[in-house]
Protein backbone atom coordinates (compact mmCIF):
# COMPACT_ATOMS: atom_id res chain seq x y z
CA UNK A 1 23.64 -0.69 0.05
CA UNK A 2 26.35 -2.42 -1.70
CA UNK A 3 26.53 -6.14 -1.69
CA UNK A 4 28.89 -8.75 -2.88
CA UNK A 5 27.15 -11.68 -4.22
CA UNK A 6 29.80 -15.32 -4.35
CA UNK A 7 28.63 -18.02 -7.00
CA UNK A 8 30.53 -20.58 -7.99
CA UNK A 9 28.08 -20.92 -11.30
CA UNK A 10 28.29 -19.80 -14.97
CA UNK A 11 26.48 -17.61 -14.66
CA UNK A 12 25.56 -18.43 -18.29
CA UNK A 13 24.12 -21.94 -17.53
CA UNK A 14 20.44 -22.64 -16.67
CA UNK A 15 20.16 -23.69 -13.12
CA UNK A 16 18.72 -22.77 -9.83
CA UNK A 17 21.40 -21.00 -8.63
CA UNK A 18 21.53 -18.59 -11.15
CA UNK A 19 18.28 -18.15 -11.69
CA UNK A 20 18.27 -17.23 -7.86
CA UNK A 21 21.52 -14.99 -8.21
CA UNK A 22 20.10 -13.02 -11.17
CA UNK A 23 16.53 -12.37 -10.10
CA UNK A 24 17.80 -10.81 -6.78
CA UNK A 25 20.67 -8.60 -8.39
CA UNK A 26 18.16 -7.52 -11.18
CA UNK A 27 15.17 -6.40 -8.42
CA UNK A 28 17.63 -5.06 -6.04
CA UNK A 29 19.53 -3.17 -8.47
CA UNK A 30 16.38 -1.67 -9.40
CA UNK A 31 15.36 -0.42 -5.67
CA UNK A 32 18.65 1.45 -6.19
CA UNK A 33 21.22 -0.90 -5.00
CA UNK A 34 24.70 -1.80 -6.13
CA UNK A 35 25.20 -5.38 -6.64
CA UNK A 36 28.72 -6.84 -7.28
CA UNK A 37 29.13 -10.50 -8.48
CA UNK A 38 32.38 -12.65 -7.69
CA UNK A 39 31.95 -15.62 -10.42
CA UNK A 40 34.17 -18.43 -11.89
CA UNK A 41 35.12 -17.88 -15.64
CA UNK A 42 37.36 -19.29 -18.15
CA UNK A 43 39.82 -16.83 -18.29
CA UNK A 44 41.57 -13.81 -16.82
CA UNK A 45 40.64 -10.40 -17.16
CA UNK A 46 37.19 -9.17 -17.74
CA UNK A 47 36.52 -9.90 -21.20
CA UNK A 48 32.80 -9.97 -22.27
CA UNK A 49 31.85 -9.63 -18.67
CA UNK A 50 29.23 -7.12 -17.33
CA UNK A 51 30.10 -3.91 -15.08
CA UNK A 52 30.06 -5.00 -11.37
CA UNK A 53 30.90 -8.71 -12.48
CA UNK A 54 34.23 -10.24 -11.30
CA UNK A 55 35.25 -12.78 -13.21
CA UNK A 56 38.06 -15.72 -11.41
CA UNK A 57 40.16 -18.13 -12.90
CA UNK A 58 38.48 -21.12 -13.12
CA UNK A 59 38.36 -24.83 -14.31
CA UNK A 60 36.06 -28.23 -15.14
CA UNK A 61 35.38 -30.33 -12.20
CA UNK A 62 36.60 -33.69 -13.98
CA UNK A 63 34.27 -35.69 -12.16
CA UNK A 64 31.59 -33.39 -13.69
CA UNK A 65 32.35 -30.97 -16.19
CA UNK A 66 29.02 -28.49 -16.03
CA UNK A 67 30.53 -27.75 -12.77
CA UNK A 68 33.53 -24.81 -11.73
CA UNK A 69 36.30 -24.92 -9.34
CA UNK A 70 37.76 -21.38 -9.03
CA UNK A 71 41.00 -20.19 -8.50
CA UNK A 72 42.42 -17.04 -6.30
CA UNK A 73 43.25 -15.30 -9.71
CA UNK A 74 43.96 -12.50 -10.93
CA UNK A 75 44.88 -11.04 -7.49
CA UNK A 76 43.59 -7.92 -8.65
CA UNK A 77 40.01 -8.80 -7.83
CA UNK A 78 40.95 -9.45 -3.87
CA UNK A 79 42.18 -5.89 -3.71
CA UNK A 80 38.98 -4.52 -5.98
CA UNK A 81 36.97 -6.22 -3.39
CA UNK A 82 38.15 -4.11 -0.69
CA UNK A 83 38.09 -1.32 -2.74
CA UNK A 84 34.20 -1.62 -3.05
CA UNK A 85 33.69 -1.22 0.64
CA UNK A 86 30.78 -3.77 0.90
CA UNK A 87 28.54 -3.43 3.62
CA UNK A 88 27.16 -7.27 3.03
CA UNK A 89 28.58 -10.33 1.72
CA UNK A 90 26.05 -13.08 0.58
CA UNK A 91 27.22 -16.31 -0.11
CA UNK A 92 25.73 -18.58 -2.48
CA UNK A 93 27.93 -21.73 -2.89
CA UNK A 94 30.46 -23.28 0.07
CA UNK A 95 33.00 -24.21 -2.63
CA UNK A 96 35.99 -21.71 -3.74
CA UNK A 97 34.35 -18.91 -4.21
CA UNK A 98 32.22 -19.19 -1.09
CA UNK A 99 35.63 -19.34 0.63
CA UNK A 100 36.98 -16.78 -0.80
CA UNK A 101 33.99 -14.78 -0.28
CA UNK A 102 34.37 -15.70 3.83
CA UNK A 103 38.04 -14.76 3.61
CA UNK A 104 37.06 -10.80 2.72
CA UNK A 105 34.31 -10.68 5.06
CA UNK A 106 35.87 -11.87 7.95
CA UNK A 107 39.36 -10.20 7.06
CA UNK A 108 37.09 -6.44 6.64
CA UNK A 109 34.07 -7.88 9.49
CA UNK A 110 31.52 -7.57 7.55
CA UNK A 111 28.37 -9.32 7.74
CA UNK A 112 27.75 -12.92 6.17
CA UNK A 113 24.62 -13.98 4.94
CA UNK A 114 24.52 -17.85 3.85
CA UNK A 115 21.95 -19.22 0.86
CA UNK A 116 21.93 -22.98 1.30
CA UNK A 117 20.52 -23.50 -2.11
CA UNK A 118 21.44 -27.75 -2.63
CA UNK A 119 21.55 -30.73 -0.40
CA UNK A 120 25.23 -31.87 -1.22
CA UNK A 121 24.87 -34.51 0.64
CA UNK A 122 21.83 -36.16 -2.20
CA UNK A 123 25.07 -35.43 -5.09
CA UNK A 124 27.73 -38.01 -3.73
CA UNK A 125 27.44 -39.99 -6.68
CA UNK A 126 28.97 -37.65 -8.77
CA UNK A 127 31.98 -38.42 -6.87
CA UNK A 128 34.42 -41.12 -8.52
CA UNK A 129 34.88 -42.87 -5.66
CA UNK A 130 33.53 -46.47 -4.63
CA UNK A 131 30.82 -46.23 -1.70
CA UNK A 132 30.64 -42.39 -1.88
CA UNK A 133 27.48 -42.91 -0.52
CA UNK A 134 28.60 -43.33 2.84
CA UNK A 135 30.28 -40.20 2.85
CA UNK A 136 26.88 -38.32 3.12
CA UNK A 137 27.55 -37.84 7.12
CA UNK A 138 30.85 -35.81 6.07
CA UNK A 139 28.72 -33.57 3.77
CA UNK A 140 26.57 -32.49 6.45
CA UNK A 141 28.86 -32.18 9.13
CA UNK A 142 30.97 -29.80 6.22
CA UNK A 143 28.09 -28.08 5.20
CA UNK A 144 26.35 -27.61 8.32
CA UNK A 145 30.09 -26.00 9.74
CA UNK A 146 29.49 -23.52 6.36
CA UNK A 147 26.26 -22.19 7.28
CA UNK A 148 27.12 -21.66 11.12
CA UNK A 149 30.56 -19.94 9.71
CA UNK A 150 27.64 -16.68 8.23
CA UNK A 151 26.02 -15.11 10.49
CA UNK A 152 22.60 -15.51 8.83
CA UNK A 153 21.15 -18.49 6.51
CA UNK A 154 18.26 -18.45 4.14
CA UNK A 155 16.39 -21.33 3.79
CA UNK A 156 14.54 -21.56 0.34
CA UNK A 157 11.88 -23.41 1.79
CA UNK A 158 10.31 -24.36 5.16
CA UNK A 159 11.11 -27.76 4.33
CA UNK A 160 14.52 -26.92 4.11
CA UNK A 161 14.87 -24.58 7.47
CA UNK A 162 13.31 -27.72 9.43
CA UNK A 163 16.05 -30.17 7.52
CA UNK A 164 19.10 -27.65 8.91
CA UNK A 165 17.75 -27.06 12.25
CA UNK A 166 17.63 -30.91 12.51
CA UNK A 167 21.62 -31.08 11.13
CA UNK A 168 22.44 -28.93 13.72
CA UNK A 169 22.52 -25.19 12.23
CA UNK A 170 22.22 -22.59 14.96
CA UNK A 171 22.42 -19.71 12.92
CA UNK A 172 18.79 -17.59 12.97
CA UNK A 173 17.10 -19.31 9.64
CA UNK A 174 14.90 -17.26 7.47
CA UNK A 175 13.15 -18.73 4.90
CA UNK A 176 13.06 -16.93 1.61
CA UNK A 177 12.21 -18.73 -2.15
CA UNK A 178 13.28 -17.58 -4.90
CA UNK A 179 11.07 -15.21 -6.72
CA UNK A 180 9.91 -15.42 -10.22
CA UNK A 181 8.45 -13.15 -12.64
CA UNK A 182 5.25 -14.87 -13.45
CA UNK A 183 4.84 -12.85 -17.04
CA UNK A 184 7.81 -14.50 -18.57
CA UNK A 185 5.86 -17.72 -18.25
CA UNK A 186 2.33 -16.97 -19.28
CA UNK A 187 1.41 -16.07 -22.59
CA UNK A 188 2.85 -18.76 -24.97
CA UNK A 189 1.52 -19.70 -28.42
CA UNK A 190 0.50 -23.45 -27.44
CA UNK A 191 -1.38 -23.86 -31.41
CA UNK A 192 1.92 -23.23 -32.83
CA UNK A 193 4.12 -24.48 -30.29
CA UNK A 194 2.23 -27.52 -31.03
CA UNK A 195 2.50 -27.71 -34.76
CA UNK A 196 6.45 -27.21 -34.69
CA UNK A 197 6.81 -30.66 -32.39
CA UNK A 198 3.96 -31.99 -34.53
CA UNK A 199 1.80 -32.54 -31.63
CA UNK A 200 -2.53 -32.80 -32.46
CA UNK A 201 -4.16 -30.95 -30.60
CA UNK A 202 -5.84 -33.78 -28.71
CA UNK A 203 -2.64 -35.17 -27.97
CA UNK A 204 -2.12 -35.04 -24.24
CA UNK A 205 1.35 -33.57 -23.30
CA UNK A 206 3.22 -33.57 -20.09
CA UNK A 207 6.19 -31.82 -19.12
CA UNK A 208 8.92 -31.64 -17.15
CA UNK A 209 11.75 -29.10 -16.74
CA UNK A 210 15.37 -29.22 -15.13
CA UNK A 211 18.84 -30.22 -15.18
CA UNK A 212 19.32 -34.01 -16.48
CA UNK A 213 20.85 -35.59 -13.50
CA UNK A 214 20.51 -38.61 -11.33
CA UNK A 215 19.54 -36.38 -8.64
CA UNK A 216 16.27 -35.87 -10.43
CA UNK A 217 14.63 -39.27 -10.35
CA UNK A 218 13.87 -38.90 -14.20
CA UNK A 219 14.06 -42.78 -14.12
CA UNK A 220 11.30 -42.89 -11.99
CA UNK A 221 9.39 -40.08 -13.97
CA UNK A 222 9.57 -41.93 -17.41
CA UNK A 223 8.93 -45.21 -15.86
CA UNK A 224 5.48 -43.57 -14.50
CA UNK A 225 4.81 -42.12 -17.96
CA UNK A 226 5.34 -45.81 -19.57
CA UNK A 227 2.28 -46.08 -16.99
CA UNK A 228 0.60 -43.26 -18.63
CA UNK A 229 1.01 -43.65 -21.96
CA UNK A 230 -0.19 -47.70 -21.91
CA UNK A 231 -3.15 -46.20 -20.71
CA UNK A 232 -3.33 -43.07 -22.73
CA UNK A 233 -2.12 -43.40 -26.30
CA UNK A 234 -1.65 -39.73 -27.56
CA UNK A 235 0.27 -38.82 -24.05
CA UNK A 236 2.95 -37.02 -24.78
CA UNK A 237 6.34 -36.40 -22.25
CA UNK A 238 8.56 -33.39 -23.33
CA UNK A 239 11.52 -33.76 -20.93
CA UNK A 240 13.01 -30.06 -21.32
CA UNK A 241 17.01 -29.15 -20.45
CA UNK A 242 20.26 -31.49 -20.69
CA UNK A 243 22.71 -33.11 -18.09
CA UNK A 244 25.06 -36.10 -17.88
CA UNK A 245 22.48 -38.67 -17.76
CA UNK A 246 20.72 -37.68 -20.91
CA UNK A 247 22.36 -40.47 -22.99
CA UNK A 248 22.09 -42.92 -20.54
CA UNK A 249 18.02 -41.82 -20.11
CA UNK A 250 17.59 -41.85 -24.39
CA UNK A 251 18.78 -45.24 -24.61
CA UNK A 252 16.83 -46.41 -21.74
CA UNK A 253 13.48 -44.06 -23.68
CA UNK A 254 14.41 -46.84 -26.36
CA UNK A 255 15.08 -49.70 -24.66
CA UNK A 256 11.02 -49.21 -23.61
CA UNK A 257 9.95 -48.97 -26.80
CA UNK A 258 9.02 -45.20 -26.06
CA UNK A 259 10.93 -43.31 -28.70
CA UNK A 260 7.56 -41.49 -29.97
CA UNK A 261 5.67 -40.71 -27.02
CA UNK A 262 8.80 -39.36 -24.69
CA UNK A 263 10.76 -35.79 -26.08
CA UNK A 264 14.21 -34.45 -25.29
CA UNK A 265 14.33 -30.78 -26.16
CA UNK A 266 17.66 -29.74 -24.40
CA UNK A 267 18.48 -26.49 -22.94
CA UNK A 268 15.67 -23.91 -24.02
CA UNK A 269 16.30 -20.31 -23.30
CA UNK A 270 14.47 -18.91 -20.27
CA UNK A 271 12.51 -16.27 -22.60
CA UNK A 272 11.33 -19.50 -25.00
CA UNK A 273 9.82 -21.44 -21.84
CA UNK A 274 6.61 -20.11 -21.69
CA UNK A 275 5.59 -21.56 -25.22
CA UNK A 276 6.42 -25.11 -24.24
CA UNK A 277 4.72 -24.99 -21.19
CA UNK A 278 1.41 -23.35 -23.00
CA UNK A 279 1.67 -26.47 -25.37
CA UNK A 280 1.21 -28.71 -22.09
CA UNK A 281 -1.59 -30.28 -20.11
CA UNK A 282 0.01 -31.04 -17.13
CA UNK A 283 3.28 -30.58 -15.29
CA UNK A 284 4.97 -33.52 -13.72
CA UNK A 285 7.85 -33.37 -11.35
CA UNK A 286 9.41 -36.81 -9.82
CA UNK A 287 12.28 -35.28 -7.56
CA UNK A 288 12.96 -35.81 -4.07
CA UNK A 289 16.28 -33.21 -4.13
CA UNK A 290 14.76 -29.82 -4.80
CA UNK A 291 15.42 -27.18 -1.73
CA UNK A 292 12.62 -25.05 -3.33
CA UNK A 293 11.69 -26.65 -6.71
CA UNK A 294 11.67 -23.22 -8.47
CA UNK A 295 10.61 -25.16 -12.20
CA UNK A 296 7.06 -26.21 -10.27
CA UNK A 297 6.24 -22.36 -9.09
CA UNK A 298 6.92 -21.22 -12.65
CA UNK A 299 4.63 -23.93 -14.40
CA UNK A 300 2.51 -22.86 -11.64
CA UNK A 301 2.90 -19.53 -13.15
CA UNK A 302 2.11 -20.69 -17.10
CA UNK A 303 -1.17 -22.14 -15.37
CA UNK A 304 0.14 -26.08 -15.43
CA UNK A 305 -1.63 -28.12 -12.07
CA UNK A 306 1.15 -29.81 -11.10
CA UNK A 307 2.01 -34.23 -10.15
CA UNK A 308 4.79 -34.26 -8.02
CA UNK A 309 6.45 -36.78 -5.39
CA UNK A 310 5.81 -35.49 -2.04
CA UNK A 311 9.42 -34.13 -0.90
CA UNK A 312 11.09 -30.94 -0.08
CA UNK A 313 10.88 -27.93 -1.73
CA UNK A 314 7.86 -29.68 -3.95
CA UNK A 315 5.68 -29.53 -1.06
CA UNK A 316 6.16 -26.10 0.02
CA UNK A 317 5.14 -25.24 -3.68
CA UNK A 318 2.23 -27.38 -4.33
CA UNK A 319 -0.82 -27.28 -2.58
CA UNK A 320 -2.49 -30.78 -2.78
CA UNK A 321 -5.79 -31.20 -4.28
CA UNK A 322 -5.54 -27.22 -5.06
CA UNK A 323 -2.95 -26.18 -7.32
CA UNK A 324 -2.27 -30.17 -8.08
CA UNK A 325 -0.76 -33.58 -7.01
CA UNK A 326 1.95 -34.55 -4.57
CA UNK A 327 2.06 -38.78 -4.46
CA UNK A 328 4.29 -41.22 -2.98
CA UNK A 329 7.65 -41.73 -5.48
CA UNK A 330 5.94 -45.09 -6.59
CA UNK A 331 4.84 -45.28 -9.91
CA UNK A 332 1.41 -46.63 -9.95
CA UNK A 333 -0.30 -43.40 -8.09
CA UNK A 334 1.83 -41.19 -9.62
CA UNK A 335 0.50 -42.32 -13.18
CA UNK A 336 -2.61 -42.21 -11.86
CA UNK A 337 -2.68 -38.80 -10.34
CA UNK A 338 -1.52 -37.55 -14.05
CA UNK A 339 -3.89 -39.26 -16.17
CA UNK A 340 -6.90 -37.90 -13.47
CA UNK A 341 -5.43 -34.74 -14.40
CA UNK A 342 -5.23 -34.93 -18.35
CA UNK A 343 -8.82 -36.57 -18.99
CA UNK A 344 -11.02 -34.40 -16.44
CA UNK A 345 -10.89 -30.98 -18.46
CA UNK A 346 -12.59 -29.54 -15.59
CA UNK A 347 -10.72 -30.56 -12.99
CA UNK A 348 -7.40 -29.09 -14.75
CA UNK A 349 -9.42 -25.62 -15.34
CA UNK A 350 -9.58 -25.56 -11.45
CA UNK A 351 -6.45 -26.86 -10.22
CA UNK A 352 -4.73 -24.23 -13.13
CA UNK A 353 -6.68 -21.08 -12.31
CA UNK A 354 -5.38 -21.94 -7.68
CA UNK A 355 -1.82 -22.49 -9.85
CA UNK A 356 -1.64 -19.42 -11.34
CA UNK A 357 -3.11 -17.64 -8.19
CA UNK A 358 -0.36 -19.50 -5.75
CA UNK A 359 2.33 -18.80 -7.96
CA UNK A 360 1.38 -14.99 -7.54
CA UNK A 361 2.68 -15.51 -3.97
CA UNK A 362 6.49 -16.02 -5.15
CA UNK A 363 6.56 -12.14 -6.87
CA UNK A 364 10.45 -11.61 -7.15
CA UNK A 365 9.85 -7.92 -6.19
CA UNK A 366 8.27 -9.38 -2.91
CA UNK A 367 10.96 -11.71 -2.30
CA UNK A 368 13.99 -8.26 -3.24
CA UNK A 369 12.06 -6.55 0.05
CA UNK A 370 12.18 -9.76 2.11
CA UNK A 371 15.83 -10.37 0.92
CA UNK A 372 16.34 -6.54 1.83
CA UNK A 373 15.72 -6.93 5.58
CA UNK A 374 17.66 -10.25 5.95
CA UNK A 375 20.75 -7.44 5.13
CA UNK A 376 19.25 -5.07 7.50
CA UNK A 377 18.57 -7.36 10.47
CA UNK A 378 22.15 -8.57 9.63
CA UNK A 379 23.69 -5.41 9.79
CA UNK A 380 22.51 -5.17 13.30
CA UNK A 381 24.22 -7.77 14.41
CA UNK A 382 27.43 -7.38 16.31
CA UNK A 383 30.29 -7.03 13.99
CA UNK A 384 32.06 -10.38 13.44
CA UNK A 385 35.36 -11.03 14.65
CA UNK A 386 38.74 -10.82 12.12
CA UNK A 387 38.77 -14.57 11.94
CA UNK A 388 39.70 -15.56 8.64
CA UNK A 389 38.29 -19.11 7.27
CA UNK A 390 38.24 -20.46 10.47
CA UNK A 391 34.51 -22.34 10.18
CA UNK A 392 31.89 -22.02 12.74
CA UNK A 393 31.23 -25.56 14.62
């Protein structure tokens, strides 16, 4: 089968998204499929860019720079798309690319499959305009006109399949996580992990993992560790990856007088992860944005139990009581939920060993087959009329 993949990521950045994109084209590629990938970059031409990988013109979103917006450039790729005969197109982003994507497969009718992989409408305030907030409507109705435009959507979570039915997406829904590969997270050198932060041994570290935005609620999660560590005085927070609101959080780290206790590391490659999270006690997750929260199931993986705020995506990952924690966003039994957790040494032997055993149920060679048959059942369908960019209702 040959499928063209649409991603309006770097494909070099750290992110959900990606992490999605390439675990799917690696275990599909490996059941003896041909993958192509139609991805922003900063230049023409194909410079430094892997076989199979289209690279468009592209540019920084002003209003926030990690992000792309592509252009339809160099033409050249529009006609090697058609050259390719694809027999699915899976969409992974509604912006540019998306479109663009849409475009060929309506212009060829081919089938559309449909990832809705972030609530848009919980990243208005990126937008530089006063009361964006109330523009959350219009980011449903858009998105929810995106998803009925394929002709199949994945879900990355129940959660998430219940939130679109109840925007109105009539497209059939299957739900379908993201897998990992639970190896690359287990077997990390915690002793000497620990000695290069200069961490004791009895210190009592918790960690958290994931882009730096607002979207994240890292106010909350620090402001529940100042909970923490009055209470516990070698607790340690690593706060792992970057965004635009690490400045604003390190100031407000100092403001609090917590300077010793709470740890940026900024982006760590995906291969070094598994030696912070063996140098942690306990992972702790405050977000109520996630569509899957793909960072819990992998310190799942290392063998972390796991706090987290009850919300999408974090619940359909965490079993409560088993593999961890899910609390109100409040920061009293969220603090106290995660200082249960790092004085009861037995208590974090059991909820680690169900961790380790749930995260066994997000293999990403289980989730290739399951991705497999989505393209199957969707190549059953009818084929789709020559209707180019004109979005479903």
């Amino acid at each position: 089968m040959r499928i063209g993949m649409f991603v309006d990521c770097d494909m070099q950045r750290i992110n959900g998204v990606v992490s999605s994109v390439s675990t799917a084209k690696k275990q599909l590629e490996g059941l003896g499929h041909e993958i192509f990938l139609f991805v922003p970059g900063e230049a023409y031409g194909e410079s430094g860019a892997p076989v199979g990988t289209y690279l468009f013109r592209s540019s920084q979103v002003f209003f926030a720079p990690e992000q792309r917006l592509s252009y339809p450039f160099p033409l050249r790729h529009f006609a090697a798309m058609s050259a390719l005969k694809l027999d699915v197109v899976h969409l992974h982003t509604p912006f540019t690319m998306g479109l663009f994507g849409l475009w060929h497969a309506r212009k060829h009718r081919l089938p559309v499959v449909v990832t809705h992989h972030t609530r848009f409408e919980d990243t208005l305030h990126y937008l530089p305009v006063p009361g964006a907030t109330y523009l959350r409507a219009l980011a449903i109705y858009l998105m929810r006109r995106f998803d009925n435009s394929g002709d199949m959507v994945i879900a990355p979570s129940g959660s998430i399949k219940d939130l679109l039915i109840e925007q109105g997406v009539s497209k059939p829904i299957t739900v379908l996580p993201t897998g990992i590969e639970p190896k690359m997270f287990r077997s990390g050198d915690r002793a000497a992990t620990r000695a290069a932060l200069g961490l004791r041994e009895s210190a009592k570290v918790c960690i958290t993992m994931g882009r730096i935005g607002k979207e994240k609620s890292l106010e909350f999660l620090i402001h529940a560790f100042a909970e923490v560590a009055a209470r516990e005085p070698e607790a340690i927070l690593l706060v792992v990856g970057d965004g635009p609101e690490r400045d604003h959080l390190e100031a407000m780290v100092e403001q609090m007088g917590l300077t010793e206790c709470v740890r940026f590391t900024g982006y760590i490659q995906r291969t070094e992860l598994r030696h912070l999270l063996a140098a942690a006690d306990v992972f702790v997750f405050g977000s109520v944005f996630e569509t899957q929260g793909l960072v819990v199931i992998e310190a799942m993986a290392a063998g972390l139990p796991v706090v987290g705020v009850d919300a999408p995506g974090t619940r359909d990952a965490v079993l409560h009581d088993e593999t961890g924690y899910l609390t109100r966003q409040e920061t009293a039994p969220f603090a106290g939920r995660v200082c249960q957790i790092i004085n009861h040494l037995a208590l974090r032997q059991r909820l680690a060993t169900a961790a380790v055993e749930r995260a066994e149920h997000f293999l990403s060679a289980n989730m290739a087959t399951d991705l497999l048959a989505v393209y199957h059942r969707v190549l059953q369908l009818p084929a789709p009329q020559q209707e180019v960019l004109k979005l479903g209702a």
